[in-house]
C-alpha atoms as a PDB file:
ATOM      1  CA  UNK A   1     100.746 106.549  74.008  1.00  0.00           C
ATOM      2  CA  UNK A   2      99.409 105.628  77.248  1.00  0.00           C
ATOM      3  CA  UNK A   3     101.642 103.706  79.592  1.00  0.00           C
ATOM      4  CA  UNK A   4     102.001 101.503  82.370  1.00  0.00           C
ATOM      5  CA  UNK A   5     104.474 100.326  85.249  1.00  0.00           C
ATOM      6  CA  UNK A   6     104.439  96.603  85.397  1.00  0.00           C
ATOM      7  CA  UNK A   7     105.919  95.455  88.731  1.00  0.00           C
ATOM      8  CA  UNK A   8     106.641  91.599  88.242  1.00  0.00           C
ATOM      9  CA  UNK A   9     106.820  89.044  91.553  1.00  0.00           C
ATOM     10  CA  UNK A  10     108.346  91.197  94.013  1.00  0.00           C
ATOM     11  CA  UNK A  11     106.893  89.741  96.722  1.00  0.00           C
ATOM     12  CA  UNK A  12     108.193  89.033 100.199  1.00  0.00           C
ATOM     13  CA  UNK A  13     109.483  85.674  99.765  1.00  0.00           C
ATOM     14  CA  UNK A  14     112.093  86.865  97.355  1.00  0.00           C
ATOM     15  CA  UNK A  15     113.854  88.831 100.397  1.00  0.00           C
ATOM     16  CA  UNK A  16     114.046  85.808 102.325  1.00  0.00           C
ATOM     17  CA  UNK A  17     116.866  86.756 104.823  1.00  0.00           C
ATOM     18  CA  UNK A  18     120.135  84.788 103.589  1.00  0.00           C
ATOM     19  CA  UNK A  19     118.764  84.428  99.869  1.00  0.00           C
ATOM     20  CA  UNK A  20     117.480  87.820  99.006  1.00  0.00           C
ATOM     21  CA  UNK A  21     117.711  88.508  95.701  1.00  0.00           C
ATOM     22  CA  UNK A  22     120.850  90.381  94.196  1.00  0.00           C
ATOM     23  CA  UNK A  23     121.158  93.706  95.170  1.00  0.00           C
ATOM     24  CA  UNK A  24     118.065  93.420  96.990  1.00  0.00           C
ATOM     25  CA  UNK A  25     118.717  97.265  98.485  1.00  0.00           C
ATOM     26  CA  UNK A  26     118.857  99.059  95.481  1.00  0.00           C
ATOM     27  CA  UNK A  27     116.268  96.816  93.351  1.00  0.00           C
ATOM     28  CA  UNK A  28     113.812  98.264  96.288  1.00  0.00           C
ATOM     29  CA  UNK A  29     114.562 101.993  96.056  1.00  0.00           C
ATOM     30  CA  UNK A  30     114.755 101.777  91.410  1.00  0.00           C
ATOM     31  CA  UNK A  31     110.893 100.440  92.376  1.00  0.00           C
ATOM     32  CA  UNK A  32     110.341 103.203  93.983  1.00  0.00           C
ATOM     33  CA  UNK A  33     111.741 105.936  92.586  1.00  0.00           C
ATOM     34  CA  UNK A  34     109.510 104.418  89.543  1.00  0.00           C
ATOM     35  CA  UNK A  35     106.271 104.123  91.715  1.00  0.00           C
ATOM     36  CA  UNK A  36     106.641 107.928  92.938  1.00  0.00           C
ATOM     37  CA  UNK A  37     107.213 109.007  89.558  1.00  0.00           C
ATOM     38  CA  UNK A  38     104.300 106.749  87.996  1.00  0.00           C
ATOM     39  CA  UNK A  39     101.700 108.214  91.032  1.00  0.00           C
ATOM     40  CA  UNK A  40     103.505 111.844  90.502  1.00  0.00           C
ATOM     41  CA  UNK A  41     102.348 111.404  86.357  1.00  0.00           C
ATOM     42  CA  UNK A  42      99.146 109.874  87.179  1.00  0.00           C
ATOM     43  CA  UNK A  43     100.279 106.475  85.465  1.00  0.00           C
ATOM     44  CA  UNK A  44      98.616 102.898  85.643  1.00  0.00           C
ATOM     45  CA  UNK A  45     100.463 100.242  88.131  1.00  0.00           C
ATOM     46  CA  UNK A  46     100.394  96.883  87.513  1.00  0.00           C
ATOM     47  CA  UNK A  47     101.733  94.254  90.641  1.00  0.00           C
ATOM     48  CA  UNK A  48     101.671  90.757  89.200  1.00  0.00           C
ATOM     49  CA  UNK A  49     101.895  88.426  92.247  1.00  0.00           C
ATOM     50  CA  UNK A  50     102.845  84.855  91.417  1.00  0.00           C
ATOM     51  CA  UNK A  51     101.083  82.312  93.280  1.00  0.00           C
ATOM     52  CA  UNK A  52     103.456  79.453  93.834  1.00  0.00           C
ATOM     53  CA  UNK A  53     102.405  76.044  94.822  1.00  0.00           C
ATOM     54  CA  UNK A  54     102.837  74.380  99.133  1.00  0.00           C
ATOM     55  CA  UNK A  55     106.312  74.890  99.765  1.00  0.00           C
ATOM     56  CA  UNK A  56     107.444  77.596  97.634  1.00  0.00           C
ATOM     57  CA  UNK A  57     108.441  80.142  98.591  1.00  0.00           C
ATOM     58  CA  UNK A  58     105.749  82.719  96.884  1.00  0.00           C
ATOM     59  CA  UNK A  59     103.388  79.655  98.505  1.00  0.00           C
ATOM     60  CA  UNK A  60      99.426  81.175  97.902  1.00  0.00           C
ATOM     61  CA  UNK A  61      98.525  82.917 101.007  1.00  0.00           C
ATOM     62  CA  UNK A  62     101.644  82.770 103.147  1.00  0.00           C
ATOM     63  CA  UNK A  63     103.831  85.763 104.464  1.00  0.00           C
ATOM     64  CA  UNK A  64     105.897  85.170 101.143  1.00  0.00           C
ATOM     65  CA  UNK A  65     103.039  85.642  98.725  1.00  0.00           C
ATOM     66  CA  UNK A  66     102.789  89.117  99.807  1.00  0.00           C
ATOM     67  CA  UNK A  67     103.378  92.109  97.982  1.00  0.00           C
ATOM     68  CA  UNK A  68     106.707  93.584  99.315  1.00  0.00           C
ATOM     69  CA  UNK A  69     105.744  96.287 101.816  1.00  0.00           C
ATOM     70  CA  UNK A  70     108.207  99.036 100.470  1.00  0.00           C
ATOM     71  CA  UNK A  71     106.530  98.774  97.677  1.00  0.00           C
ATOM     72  CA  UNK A  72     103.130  98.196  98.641  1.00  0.00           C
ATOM     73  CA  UNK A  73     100.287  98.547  96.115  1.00  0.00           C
ATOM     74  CA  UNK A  74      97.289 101.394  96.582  1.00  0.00           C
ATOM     75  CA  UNK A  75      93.808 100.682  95.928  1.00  0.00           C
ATOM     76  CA  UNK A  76      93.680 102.326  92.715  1.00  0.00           C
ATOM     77  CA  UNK A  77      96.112  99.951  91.368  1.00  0.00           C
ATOM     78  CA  UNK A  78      95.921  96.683  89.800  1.00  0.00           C
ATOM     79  CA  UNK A  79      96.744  93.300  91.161  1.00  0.00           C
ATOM     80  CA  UNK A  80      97.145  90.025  88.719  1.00  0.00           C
ATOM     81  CA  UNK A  81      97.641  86.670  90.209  1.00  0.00           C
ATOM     82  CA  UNK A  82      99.408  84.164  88.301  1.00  0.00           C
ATOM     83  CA  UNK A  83     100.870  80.927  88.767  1.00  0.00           C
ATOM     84  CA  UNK A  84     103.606  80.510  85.621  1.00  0.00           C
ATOM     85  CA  UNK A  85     106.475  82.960  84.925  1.00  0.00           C
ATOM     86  CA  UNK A  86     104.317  84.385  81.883  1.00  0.00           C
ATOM     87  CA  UNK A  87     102.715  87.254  83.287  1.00  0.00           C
ATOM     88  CA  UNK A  88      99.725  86.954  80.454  1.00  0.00           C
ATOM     89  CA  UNK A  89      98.952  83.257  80.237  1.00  0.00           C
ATOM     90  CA  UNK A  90      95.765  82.293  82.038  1.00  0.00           C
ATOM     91  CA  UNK A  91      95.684  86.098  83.726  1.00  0.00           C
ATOM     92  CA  UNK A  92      93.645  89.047  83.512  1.00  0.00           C
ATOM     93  CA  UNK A  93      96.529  91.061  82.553  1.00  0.00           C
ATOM     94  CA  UNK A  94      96.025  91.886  79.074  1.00  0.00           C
ATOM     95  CA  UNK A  95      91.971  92.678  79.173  1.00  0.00           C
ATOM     96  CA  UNK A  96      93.062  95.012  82.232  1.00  0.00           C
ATOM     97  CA  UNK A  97      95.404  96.699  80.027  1.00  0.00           C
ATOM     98  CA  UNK A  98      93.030  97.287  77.150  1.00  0.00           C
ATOM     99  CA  UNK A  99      90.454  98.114  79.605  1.00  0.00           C
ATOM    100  CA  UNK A 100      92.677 100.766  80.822  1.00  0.00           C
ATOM    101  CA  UNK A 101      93.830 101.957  77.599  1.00  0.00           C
ATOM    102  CA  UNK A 102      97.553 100.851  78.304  1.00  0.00           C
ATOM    103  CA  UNK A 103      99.859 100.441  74.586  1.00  0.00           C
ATOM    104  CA  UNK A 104     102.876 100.851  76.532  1.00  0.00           C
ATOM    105  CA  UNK A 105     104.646  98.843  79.339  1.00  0.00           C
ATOM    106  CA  UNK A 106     107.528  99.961  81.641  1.00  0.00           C
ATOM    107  CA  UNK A 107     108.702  95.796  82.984  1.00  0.00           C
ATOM    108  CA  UNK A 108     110.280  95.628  86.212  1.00  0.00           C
ATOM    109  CA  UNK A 109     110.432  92.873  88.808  1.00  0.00           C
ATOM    110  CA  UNK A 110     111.999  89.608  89.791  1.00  0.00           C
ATOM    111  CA  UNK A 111     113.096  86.944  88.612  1.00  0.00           C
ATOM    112  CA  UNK A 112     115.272  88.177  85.340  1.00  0.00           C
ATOM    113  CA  UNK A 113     115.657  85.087  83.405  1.00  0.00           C
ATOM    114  CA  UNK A 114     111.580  83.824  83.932  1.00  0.00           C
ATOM    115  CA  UNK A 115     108.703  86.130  84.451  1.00  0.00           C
ATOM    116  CA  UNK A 116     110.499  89.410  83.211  1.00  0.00           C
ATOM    117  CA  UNK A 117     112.060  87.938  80.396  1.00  0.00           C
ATOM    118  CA  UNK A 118     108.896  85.771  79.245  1.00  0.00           C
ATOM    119  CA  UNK A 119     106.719  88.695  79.877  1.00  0.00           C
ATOM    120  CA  UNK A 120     108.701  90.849  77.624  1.00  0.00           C
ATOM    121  CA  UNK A 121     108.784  88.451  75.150  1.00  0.00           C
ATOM    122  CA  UNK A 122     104.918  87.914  75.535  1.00  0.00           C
ATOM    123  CA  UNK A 123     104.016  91.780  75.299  1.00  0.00           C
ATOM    124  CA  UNK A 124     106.000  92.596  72.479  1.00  0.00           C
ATOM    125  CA  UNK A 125     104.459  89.589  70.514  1.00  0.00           C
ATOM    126  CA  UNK A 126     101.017  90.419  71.526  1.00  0.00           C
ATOM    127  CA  UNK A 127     102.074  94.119  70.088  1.00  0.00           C
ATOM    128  CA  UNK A 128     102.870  96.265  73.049  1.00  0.00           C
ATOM    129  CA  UNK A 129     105.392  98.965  73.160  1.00  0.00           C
ATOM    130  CA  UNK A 130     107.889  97.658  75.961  1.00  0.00           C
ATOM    131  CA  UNK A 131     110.329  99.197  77.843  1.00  0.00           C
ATOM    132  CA  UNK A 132     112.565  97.342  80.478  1.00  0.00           C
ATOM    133  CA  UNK A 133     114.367  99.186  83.154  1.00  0.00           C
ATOM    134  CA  UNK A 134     117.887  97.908  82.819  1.00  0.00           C
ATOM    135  CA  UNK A 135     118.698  98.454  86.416  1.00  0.00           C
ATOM    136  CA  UNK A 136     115.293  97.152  88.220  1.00  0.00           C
ATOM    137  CA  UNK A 137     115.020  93.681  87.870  1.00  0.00           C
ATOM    138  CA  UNK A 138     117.056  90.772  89.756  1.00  0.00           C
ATOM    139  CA  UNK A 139     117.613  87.305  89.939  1.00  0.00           C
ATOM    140  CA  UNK A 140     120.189  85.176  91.888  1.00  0.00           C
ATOM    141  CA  UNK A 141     123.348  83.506  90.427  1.00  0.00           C
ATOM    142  CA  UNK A 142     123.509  79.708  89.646  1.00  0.00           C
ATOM    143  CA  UNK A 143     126.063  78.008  89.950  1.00  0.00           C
ATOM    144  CA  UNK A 144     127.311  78.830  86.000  1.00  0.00           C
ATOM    145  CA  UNK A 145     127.153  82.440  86.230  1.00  0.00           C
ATOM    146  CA  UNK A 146     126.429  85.420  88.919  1.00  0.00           C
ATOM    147  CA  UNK A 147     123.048  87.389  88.919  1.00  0.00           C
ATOM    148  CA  UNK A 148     124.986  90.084  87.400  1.00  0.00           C
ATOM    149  CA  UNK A 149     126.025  88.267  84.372  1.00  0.00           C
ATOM    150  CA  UNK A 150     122.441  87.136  84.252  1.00  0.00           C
ATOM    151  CA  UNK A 151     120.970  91.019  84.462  1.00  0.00           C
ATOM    152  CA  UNK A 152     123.722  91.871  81.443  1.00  0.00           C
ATOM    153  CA  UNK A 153     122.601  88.955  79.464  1.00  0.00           C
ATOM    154  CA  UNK A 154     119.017  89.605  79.504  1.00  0.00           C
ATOM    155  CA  UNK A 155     119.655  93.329  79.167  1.00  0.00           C
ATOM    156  CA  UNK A 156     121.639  92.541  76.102  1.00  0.00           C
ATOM    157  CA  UNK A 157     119.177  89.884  74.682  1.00  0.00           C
ATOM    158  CA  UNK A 158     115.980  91.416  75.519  1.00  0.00           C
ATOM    159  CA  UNK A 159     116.861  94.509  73.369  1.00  0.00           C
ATOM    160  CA  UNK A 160     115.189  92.406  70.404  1.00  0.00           C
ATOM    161  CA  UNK A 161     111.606  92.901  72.412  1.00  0.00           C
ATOM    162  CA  UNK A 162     112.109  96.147  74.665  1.00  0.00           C
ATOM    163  CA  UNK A 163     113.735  99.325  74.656  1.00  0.00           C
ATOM    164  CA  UNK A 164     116.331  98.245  77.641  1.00  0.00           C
ATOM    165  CA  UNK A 165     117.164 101.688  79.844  1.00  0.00           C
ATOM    166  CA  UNK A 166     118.163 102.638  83.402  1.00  0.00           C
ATOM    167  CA  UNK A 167     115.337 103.345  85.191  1.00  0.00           C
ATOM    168  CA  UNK A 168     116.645 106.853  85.760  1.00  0.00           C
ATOM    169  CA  UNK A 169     115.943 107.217  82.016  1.00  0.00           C
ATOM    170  CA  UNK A 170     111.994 106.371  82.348  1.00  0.00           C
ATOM    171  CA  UNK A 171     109.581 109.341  81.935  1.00  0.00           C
ATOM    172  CA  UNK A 172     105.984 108.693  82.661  1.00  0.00           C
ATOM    173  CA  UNK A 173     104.115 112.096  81.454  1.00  0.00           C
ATOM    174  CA  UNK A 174     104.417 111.372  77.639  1.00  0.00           C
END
């Protein structure tokens, strides 16, 4: 089954100094531990880069929009643009992933409760294999609960869509 690494929204304005997201650090080097292991196995990647409207801070165009640069993209990868927190709706995503041949998706990326969770919801339902990596995605607490209560949650709840591992667990050559 032919897979793919799905990196969701981790863009530059989500490491906004003072308000990065939780454990920024470590979110970083899961991505790309992934990423080296995806290139290493010859594996699709998939950046989806959410284009927010004026003032937000994933604004079209601005410093924030872009792609995180530890984690930049190469040209042989793909690059979606969307503008809700469902990676498929109104995107090229899914004819890129039949185009490449993709039945399986390894989800990663920000924000934990929105555009990972509805994406894993979405690629189940439209009959995807999905896999999340427990330990690379983030969010940031509200003012009910902490980002890690948030992660555990979504980890917990998600297992209904996705197989829900560490990312350590993740092998790209089968």
């Amino acid at each position: 089954m032919k897979k793919a690494l799905l990196i969701i929204d981790v863009q530059n304005g989500m490491f906004t100094e003072g308000n990065e997201v939780y454990r920024s650090v470590n979110l970083l080097e899961n991505l790309n531990e992934l990423i080296n292991q995806a290139r290493s196995a010859h594996t699709s990647i998939f950046y989806i880069q959410h284009n927010g409207p004026v003032g937000h801070p994933l604004e079209y165009g601005t410093n924030g929009w872009e792609i995180h640069p530890k984690i930049s993209p190469q040209n042989r990868d793909v690059i979606i643009q969307k503008t809700t927190p469902d990676s498929f709706f109104n995107t090229t995503l899914e004819k890129e992933l039949k185009i490449h041949g993709i039945e399986h998706l390894i989800i990663t990326g920000i924000q934990t409760e929105a555009c990972v969770d509805t994406t894993c919801r979405r690629a189940f339902s439209a009959g995807f294999q999905v896999t999340l990596a427990s330990d690379t995605h983030s969010t940031w607490s509200s003012d009910e609960i902490t980002a890690q209560q948030i992660i555990n949650h979504h980890n917990s709840v998600l297992r209904w869509f996705a197989t829900v591992i560490p990312s350590t667990e993740i092998i790209f050559n089968t």
